[in-house]
Protein backbone atom coordinates (compact mmCIF):
# COMPACT_ATOMS: atom_id res chain seq x y z
CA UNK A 1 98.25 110.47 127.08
CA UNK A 2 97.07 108.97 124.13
CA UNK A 3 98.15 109.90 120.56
CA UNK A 4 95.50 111.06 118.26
CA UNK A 5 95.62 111.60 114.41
CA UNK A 6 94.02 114.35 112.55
CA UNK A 7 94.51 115.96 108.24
CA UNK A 8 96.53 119.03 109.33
CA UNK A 9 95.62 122.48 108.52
CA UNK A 10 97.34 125.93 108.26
CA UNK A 11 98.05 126.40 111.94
CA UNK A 12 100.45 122.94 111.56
CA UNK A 13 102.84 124.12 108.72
CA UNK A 14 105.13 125.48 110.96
CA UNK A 15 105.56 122.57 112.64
CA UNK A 16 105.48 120.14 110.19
CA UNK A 17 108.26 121.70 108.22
CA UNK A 18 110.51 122.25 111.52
CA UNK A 19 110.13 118.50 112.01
CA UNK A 20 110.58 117.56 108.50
CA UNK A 21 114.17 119.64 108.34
CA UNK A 22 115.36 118.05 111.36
CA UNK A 23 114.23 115.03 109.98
CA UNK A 24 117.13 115.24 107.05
CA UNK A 25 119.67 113.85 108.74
CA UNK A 26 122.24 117.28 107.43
CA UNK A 27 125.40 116.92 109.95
CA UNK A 28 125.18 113.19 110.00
CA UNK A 29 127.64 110.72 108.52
CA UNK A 30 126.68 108.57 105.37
CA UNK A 31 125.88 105.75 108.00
CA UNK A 32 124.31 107.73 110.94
CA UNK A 33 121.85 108.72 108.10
CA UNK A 34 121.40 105.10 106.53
CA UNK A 35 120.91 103.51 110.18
CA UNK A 36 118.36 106.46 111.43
CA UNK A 37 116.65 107.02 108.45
CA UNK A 38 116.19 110.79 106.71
CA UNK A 39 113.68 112.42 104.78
CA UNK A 40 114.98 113.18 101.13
CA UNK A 41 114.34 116.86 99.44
CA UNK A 42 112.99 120.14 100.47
CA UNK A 43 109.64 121.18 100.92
CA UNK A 44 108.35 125.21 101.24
CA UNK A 45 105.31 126.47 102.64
CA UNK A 46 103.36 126.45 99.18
CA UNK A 47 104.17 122.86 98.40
CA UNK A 48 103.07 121.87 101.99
CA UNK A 49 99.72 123.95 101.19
CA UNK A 50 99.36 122.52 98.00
CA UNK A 51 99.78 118.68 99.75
CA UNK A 52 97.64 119.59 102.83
CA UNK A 53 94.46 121.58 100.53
CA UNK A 54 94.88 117.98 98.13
CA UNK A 55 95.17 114.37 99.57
CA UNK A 56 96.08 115.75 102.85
CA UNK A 57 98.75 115.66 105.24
CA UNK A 58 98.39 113.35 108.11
CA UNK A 59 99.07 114.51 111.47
CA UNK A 60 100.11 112.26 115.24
CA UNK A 61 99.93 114.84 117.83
CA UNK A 62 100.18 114.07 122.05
CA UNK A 63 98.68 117.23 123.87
CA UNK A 64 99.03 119.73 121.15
CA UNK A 65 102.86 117.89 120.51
CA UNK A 66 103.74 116.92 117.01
CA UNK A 67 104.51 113.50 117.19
CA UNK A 68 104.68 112.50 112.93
CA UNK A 69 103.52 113.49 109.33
CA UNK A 70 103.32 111.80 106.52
CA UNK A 71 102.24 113.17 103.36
CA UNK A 72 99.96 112.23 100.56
CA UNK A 73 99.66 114.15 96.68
CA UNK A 74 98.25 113.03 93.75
CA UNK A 75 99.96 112.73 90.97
CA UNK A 76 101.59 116.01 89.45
CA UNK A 77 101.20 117.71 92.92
CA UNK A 78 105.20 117.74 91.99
CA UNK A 79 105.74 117.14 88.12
CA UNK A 80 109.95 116.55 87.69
CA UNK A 81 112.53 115.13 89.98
CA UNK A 82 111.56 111.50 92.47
CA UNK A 83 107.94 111.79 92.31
CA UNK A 84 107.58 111.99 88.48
CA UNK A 85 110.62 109.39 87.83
CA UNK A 86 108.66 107.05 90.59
CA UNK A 87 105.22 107.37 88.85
CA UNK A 88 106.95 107.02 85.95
CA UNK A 89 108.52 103.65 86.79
CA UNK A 90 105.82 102.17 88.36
CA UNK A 91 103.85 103.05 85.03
CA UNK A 92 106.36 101.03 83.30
CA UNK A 93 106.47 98.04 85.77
CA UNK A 94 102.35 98.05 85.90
CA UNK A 95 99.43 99.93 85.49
CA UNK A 96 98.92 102.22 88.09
CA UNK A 97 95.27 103.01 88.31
CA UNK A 98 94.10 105.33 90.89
CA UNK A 99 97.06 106.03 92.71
CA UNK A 100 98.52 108.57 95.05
CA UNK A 101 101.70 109.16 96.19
CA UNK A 102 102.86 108.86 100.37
CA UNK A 103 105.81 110.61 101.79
CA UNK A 104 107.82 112.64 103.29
CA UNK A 105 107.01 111.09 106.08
CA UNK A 106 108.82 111.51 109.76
CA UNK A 107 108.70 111.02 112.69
CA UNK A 108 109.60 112.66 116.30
CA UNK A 109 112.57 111.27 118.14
CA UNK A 110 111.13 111.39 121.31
CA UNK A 111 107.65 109.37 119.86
CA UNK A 112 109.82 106.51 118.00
CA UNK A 113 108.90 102.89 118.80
CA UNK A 114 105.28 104.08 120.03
CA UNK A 115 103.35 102.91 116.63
CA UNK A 116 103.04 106.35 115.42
CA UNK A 117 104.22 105.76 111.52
CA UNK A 118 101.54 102.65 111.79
CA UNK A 119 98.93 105.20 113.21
CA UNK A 120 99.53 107.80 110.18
CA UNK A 121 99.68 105.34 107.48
CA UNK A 122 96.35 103.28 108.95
CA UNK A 123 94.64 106.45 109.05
CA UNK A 124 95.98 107.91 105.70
CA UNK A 125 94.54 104.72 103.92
CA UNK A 126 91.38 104.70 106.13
CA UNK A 127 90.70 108.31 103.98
CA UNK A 128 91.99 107.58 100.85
CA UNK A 129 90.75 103.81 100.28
CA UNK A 130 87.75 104.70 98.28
CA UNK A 131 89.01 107.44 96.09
CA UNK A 132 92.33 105.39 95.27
CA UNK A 133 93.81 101.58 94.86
CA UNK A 134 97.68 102.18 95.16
CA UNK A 135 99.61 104.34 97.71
CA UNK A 136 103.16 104.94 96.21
CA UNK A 137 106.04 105.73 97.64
CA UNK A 138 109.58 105.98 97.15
CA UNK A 139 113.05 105.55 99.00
CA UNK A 140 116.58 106.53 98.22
CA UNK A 141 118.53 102.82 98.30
CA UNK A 142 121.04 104.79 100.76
CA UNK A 143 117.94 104.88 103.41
CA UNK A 144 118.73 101.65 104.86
CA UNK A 145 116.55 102.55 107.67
CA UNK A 146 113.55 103.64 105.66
CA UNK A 147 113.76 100.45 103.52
CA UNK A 148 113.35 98.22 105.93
CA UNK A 149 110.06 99.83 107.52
CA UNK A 150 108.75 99.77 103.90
CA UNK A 151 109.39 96.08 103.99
CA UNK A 152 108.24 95.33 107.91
CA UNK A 153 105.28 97.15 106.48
CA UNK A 154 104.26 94.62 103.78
CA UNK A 155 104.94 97.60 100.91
CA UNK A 156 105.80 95.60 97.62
CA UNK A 157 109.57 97.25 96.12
CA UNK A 158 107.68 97.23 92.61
CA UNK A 159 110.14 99.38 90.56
CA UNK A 160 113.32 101.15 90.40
CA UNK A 161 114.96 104.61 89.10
CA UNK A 162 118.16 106.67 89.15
CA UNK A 163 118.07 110.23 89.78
CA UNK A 164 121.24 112.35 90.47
CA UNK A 165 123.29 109.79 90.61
CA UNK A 166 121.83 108.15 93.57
CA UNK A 167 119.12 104.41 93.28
CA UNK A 168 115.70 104.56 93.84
CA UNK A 169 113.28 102.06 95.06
CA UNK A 170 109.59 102.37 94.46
CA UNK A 171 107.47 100.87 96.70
CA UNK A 172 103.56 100.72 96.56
CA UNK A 173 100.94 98.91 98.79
CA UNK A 174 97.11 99.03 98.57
CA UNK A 175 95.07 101.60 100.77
CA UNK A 176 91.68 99.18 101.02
CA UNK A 177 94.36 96.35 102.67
CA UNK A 178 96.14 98.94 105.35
CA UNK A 179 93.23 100.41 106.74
CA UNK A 180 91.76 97.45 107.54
CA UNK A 181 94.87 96.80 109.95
CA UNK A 182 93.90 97.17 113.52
CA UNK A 183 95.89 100.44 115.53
CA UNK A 184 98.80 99.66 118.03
């Protein structure tokens, strides 16, 4: 079957947020969640909303399946905590221009290795390319996992910030340049 990609809507949110908490990595040791990667925060129904009705929230699905997310807001979607200390960074290390932030993103266990997180992000950029020039994302430094996909992925590690104690790395890459990658 093949995998398809689609901006979710309401009927999704369960999903999407059932995925995304088992996507945390709670239960696991420090290392079991640097090796496998984890998605960082909580989200709630009205945030996803808010994400899905703005920039969108990118869908993988097999037969109805959820296979991945990843999320895109625009700046102040969420105005204290990562996303404003990232934007705030990057502000610092460049200017941003038309920029939107990516992530959470996640996903399925059973659909790793299959080019799903290269499906959402080519198709993520293939929408947002004209109406911004920088995605932006960041990654808790303890996400060893999550680093290095950033960096397989081209992403330039353009700033850094602390938050609760724990390093940040902010990472940005340019949507015109990603969607022009061919699919898996």
């Amino acid at each position: 079957m093949a995998i398809t990609m689609r901006r979710s809507g309401p009927q999704d949110r369960e999903a999407i947020l059932a995925l995304m908490a088992a996507s945390r990595g709670d239960g696991l040791s420090v290392q079991e969640r640097a090796e496998r990667g984890f998605v960082q925060g909580r989200m709630d129904a009205d945030v996803l909303t808010r994400f899905q009705e703005g920039t969108g929230v990118f869908i993988a699905e097999e037969t109805g399946r959820l296979a991945g997310f990843a999320m895109t807001s625009e700046p102040g979607a969420v105005a204290s905590g990562p996303p404003r200390l990232a934007l705030d960074a990057l502000s610092g290390a460049q200017a941003p221009g038309r920029l939107f932030l990516y992530g959470p993103a996640a996903v399925d266990p059973g659909f790793q290795g299959r080019g799903v997180l290269t499906m959402l992000l080519t198709a993520l950029s293939r929408e947002l390319r004209d109406r911004f020039d920088l995605g932006v994302a960041f990654v808790e430094a303890a996400n060893a996992k999550s680093l290095a996909v950033h960096r397989h992925y081209g992403m330039t590690a353009a700033a850094t910030f602390v938050f609760d104690g724990r390093d940040y790395f902010v990472f940005t890459f340019d949507p015109a340049e990603f969607a022009a990658r061919p699919n898996p």
